[in-house]
Protein backbone atom coordinates (compact mmCIF):
# COMPACT_ATOMS: atom_id res chain seq x y z
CA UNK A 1 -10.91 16.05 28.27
CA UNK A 2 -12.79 19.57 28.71
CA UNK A 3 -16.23 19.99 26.79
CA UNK A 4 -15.19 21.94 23.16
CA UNK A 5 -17.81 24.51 22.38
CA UNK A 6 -19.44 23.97 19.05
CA UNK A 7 -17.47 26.19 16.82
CA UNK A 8 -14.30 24.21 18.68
CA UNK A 9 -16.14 20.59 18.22
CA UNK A 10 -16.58 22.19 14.18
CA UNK A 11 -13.02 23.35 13.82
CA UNK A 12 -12.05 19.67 15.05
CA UNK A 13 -13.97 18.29 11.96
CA UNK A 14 -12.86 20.24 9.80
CA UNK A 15 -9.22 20.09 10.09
CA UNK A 16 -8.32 16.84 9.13
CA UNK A 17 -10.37 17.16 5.96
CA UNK A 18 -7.99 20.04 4.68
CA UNK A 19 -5.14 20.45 7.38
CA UNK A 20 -5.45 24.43 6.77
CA UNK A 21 -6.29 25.72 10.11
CA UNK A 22 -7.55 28.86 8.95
CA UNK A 23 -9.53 27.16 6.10
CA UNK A 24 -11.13 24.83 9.49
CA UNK A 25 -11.60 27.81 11.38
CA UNK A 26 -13.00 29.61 8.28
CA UNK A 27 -15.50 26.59 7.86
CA UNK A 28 -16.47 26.15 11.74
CA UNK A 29 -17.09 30.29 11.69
CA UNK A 30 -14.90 31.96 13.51
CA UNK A 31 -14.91 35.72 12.97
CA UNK A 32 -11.11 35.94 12.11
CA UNK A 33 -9.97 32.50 10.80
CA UNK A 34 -6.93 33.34 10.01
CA UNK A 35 -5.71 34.46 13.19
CA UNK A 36 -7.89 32.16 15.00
CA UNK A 37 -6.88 29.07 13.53
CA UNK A 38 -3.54 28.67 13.86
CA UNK A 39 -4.18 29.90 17.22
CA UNK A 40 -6.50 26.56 18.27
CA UNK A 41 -4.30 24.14 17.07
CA UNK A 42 -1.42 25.37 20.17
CA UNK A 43 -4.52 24.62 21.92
CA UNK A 44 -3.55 21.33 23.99
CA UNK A 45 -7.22 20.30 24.29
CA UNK A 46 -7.84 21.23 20.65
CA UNK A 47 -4.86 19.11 19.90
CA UNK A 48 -5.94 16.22 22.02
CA UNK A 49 -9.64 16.16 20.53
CA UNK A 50 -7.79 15.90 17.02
CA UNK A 51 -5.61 13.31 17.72
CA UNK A 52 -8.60 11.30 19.29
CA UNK A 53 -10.34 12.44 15.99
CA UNK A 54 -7.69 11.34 13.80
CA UNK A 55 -7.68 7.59 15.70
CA UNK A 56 -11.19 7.57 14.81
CA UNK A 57 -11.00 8.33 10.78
CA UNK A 58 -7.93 6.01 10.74
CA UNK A 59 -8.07 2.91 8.32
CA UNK A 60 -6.80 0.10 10.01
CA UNK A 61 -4.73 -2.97 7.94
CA UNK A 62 -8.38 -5.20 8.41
CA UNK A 63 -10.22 -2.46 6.56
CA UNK A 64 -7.66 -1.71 4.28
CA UNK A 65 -8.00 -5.40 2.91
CA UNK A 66 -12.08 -5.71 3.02
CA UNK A 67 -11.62 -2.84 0.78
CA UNK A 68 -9.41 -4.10 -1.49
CA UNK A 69 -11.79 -7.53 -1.30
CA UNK A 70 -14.55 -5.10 -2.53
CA UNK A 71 -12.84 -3.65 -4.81
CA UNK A 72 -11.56 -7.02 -6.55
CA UNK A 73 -15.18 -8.56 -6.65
CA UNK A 74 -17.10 -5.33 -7.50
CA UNK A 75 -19.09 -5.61 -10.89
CA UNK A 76 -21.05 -3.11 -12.79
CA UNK A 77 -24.67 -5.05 -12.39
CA UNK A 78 -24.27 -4.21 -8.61
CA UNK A 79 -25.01 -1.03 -9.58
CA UNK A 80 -27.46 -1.36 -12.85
CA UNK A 81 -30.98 -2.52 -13.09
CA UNK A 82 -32.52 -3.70 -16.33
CA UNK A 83 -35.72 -1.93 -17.90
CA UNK A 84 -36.10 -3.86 -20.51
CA UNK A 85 -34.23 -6.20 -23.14
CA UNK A 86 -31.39 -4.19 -23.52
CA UNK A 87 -31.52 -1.10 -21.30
CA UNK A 88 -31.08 -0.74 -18.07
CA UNK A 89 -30.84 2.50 -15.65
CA UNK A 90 -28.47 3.17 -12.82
CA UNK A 91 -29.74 2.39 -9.37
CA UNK A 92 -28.69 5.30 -7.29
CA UNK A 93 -29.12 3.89 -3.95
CA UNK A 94 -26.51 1.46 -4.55
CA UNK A 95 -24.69 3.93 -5.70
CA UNK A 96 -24.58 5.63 -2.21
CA UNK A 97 -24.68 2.20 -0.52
CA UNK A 98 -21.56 1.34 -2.46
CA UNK A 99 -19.86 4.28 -4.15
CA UNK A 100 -17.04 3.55 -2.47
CA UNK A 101 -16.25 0.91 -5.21
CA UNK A 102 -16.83 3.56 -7.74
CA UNK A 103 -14.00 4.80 -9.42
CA UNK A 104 -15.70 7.39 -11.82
CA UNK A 105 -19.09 7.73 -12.98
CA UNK A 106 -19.65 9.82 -16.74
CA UNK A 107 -22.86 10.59 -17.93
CA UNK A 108 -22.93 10.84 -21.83
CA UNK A 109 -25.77 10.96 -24.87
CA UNK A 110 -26.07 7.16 -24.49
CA UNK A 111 -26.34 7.37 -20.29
CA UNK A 112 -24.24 6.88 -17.82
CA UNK A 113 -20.90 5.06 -17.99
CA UNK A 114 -19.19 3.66 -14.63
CA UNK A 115 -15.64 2.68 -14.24
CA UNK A 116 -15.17 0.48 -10.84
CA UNK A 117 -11.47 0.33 -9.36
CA UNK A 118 -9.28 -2.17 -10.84
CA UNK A 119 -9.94 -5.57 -9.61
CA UNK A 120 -6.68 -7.07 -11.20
CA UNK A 121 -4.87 -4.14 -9.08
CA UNK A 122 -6.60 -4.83 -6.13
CA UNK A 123 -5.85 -9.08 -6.08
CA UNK A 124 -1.97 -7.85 -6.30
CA UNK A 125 -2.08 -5.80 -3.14
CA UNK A 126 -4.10 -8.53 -1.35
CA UNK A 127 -1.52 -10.94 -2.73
CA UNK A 128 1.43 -8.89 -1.82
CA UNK A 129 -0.10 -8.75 1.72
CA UNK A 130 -0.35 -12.29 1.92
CA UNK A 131 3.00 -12.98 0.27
CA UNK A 132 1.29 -15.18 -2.79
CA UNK A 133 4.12 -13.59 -4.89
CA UNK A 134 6.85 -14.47 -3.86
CA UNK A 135 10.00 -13.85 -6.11
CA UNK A 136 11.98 -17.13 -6.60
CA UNK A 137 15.39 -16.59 -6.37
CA UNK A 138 17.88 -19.29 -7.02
CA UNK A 139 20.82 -19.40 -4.38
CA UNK A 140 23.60 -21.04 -5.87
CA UNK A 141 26.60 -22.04 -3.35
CA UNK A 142 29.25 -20.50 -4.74
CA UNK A 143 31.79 -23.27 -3.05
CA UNK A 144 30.09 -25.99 -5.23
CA UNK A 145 30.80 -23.68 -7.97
CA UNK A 146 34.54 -23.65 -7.56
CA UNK A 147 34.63 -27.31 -6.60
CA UNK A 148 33.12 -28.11 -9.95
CA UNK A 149 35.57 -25.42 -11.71
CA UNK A 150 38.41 -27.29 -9.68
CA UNK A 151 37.35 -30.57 -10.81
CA UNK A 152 37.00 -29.64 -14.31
CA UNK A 153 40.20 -27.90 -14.38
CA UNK A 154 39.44 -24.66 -14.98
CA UNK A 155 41.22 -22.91 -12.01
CA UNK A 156 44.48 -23.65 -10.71
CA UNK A 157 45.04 -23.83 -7.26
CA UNK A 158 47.58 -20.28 -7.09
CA UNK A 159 44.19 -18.31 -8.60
CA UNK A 160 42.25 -19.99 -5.93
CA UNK A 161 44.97 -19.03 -3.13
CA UNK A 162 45.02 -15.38 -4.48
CA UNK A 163 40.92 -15.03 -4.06
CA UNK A 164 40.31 -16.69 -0.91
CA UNK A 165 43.31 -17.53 0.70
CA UNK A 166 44.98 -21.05 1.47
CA UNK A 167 43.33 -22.54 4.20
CA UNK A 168 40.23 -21.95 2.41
CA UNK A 169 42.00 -23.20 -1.04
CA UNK A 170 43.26 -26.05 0.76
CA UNK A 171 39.60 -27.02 1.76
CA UNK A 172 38.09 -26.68 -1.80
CA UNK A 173 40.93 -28.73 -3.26
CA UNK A 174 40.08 -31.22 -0.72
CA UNK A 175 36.24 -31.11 -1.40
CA UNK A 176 36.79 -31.91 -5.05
CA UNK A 177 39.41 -34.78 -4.34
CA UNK A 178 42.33 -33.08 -6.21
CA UNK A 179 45.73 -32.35 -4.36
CA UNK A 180 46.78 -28.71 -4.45
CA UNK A 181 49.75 -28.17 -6.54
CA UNK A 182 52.01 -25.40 -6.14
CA UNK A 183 53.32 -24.01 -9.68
């Protein structure tokens, strides 16, 4: 792949964040973004060096459940310090250590408040993954069905030649030890 120049290596960056070409062309400085841009991404190189970009920022499905692991076992003191019996202050390196885990933080009168992701939420998508939940569903054989409808008179054996036909009929009546009997 040729050598980008640094604007070029910028406008790279810059792109995926947005996907405005004129806003990453803006951003990298070129002089008239908005021709420019949409200009660099025809560029073949420029195209390449994003794709190859792209590969890089890509989550793949291992990281995608270590994050959901971190998110399901997160807890507010991973982020709190006490200073005392019943304060404590927020610890701002493991904030940026771990913000990722952070859903919102709020600073009020009282100090800050911090919402994690949900952890519930996050078990369910590793479960799903995993197939922990599966749905049960009961299968019932709808032969046994009409056997048992046969047997307990229910059906005659002209409704059960009109549905499914009389070599089929004929093998039901059979299966639940009754002779067929033609009205």
């Amino acid at each position: 792949m040729a050598k980008l120049t640094d604007k070029r290596r910028a406008f790279v960056e810059y792109y995926p964040i947005s996907w405005n070409a004129t806003d990453a062309a803006r951003k990298a400085g070129f002089a008239h973004p908005n021709v420019q841009g949409p200009r660099l991404l025809k560029n073949p190189v420029i195209q390449e060096a994003i794709q190859k970009r792209m590969k890089e920022l890509a989550m793949d499905a291992d990281e995608v459940l270590l994050r959901l692991g971190q998110q399901a076992r997160a807890s507010i003191s991973d982020f709190i310090e006490p200073i005392g019996e019943h304060q404590f202050f927020l610890n701002m390196d493991k904030v940026k250590e771990k913000g990722h885990l952070i859903k919102k933080i709020r600073y009020t009168a009282s100090g800050p408040e911090i919402e994690l992701h949900d952890p519930q939420a996050a078990l369910v998508h590793i479960g799903k993954h995993f197939a922990l939940f599966t749905d049960r569903v009961k299968v019932e054989n709808w032969r046994d069905e009409v056997i048992e409808l046969i047997r307990e008179g229910k059906v005659d054996s002209d409704d059960v030649i009109e549905e499914l036909g009389s070599e089929l009929a004929q093998e039901l009546f059979e299966s639940a030890g009754i002779p067929i009997s033609s009205s």
